[in-house]
N, C-alpha and C. Protein backbone atom coordinates (compact mmCIF):
# COMPACT_ATOMS: atom_id res chain seq x y z
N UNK A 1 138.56 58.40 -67.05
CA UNK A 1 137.42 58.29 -66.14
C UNK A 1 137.69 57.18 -65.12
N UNK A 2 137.15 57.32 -63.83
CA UNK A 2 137.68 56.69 -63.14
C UNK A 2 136.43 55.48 -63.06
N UNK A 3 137.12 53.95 -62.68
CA UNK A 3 136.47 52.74 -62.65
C UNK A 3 134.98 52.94 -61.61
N UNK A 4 135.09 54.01 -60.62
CA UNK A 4 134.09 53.95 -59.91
C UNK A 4 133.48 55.62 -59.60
N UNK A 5 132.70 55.89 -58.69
CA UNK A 5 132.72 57.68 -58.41
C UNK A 5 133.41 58.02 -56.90
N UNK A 6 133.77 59.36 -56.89
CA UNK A 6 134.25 59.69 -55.61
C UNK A 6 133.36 59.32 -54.39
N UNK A 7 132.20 59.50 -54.57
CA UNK A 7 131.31 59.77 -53.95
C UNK A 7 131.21 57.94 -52.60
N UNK A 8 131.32 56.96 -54.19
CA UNK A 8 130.79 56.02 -53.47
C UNK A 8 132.61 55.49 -53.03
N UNK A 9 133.77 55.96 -53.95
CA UNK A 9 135.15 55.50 -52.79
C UNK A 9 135.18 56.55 -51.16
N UNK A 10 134.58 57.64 -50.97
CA UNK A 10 134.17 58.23 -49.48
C UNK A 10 133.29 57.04 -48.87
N UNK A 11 132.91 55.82 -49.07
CA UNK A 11 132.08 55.56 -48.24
C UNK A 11 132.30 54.25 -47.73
N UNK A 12 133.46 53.83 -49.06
CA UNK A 12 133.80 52.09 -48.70
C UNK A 12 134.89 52.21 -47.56
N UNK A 13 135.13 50.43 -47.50
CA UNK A 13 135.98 50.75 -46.20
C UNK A 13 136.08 49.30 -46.37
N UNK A 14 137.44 48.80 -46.05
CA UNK A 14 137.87 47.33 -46.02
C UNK A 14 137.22 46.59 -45.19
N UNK A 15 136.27 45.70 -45.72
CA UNK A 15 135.68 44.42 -44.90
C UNK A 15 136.05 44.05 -43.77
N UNK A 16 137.68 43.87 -43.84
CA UNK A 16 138.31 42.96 -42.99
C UNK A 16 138.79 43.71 -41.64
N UNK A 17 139.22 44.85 -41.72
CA UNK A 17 139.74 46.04 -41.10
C UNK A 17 138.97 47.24 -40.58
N UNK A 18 138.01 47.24 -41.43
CA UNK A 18 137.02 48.34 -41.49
C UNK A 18 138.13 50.16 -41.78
N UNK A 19 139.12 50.05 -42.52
CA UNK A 19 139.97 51.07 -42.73
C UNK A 19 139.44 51.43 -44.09
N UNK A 20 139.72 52.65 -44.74
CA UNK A 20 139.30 53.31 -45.73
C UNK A 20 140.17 52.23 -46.88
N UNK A 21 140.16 52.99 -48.07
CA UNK A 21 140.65 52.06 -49.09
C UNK A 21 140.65 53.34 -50.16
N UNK A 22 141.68 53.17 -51.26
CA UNK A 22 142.08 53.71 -52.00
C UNK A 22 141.95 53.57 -53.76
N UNK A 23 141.53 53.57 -54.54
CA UNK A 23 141.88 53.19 -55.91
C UNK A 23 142.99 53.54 -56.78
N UNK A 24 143.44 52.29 -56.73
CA UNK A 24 145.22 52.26 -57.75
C UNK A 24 144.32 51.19 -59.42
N UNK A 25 144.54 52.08 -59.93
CA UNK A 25 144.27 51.20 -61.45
C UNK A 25 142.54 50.30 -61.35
N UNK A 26 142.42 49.34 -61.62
CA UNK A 26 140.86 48.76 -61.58
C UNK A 26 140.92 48.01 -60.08
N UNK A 27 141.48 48.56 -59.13
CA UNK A 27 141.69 48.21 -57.79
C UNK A 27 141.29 48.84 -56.86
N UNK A 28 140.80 48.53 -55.75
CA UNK A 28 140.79 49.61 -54.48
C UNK A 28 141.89 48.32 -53.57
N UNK A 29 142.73 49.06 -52.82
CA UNK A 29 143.88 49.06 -51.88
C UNK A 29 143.47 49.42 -50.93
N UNK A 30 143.66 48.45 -49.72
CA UNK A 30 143.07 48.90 -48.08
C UNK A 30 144.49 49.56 -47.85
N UNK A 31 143.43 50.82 -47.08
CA UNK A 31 144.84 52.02 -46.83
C UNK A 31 146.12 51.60 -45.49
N UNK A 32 145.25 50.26 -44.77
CA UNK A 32 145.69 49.94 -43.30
C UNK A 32 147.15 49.08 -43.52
N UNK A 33 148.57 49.35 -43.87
CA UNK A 33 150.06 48.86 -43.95
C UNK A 33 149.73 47.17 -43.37
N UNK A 34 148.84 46.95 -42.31
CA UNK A 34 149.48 45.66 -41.51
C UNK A 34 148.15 44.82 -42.29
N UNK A 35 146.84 45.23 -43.15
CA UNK A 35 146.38 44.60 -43.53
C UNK A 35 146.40 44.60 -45.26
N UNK A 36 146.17 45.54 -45.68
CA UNK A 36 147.01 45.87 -46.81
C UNK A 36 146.04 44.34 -48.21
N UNK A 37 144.89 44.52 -47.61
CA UNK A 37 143.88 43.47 -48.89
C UNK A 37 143.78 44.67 -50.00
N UNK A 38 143.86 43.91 -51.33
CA UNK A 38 143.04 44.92 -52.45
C UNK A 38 142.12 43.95 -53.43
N UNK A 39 141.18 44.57 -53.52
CA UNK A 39 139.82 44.22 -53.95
C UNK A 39 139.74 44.60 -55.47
N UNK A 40 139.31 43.72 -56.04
CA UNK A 40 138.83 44.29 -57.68
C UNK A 40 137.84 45.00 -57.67
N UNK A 41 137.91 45.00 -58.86
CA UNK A 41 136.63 46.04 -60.00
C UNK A 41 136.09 45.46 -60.89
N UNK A 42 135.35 45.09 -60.90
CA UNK A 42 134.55 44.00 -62.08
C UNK A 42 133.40 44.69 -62.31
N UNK A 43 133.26 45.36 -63.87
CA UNK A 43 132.41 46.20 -64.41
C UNK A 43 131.89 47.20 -63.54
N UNK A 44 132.78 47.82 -62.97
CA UNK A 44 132.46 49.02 -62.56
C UNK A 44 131.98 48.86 -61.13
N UNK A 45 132.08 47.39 -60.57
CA UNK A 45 131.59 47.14 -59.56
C UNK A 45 132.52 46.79 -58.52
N UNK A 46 132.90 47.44 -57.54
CA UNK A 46 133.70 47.15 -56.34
C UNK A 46 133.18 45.72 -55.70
N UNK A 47 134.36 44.40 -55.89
CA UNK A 47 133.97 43.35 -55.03
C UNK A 47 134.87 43.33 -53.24
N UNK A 48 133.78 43.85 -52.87
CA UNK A 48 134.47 44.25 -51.46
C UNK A 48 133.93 42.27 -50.43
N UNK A 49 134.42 41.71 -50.92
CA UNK A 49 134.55 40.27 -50.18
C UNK A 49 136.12 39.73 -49.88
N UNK A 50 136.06 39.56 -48.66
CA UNK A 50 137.60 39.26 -48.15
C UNK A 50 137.89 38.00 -48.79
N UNK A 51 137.13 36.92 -49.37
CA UNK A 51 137.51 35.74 -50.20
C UNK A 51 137.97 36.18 -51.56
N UNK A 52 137.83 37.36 -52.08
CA UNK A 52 137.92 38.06 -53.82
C UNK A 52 139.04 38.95 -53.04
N UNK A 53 139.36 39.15 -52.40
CA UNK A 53 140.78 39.93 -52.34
C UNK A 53 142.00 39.38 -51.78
N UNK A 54 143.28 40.08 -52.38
CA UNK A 54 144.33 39.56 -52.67
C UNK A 54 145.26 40.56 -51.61
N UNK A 55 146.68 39.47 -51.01
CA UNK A 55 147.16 40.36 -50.65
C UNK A 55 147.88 41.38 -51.52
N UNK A 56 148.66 42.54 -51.08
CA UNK A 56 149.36 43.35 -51.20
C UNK A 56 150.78 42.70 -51.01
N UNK A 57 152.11 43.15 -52.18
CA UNK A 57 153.17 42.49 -52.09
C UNK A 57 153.94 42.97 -50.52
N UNK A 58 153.32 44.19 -50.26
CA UNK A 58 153.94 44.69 -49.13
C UNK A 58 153.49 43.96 -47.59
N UNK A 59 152.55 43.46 -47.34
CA UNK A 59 151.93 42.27 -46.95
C UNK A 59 151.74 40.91 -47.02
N UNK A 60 152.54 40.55 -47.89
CA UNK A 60 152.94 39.17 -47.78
C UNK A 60 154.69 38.52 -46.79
């Protein structure tokens, strides 16, 4: 089962970028290569705050 529903990953969108975002494992991944933040999941809850997200190794 997945950490969140389809419904509500159609609607998020990276804070920082405003680009869609993806879920890899208890993560959502901003889909945008040159910004490339991923955000946790803490109980089922997407923390979509650019201070709670981390870069991407491909982005550093």
């Amino acid at each position: 089962m997945d950490p969140i529903s389809k419904e509500l990953l159609n609607i998020l969108a990276c804070p920082k970028c405003k680009t869609s975002v993806k879920l890899e494992g208890n993560t959502l991944v901003c889909t945008n290569s040159s910004c490339g933040l991923v955000y946790p999941i803490r109980n089922g809850i997407p923390v979509m705050l650019i201070e709670e997200a981390e870069k991407t190794a491909k982005t550093l």
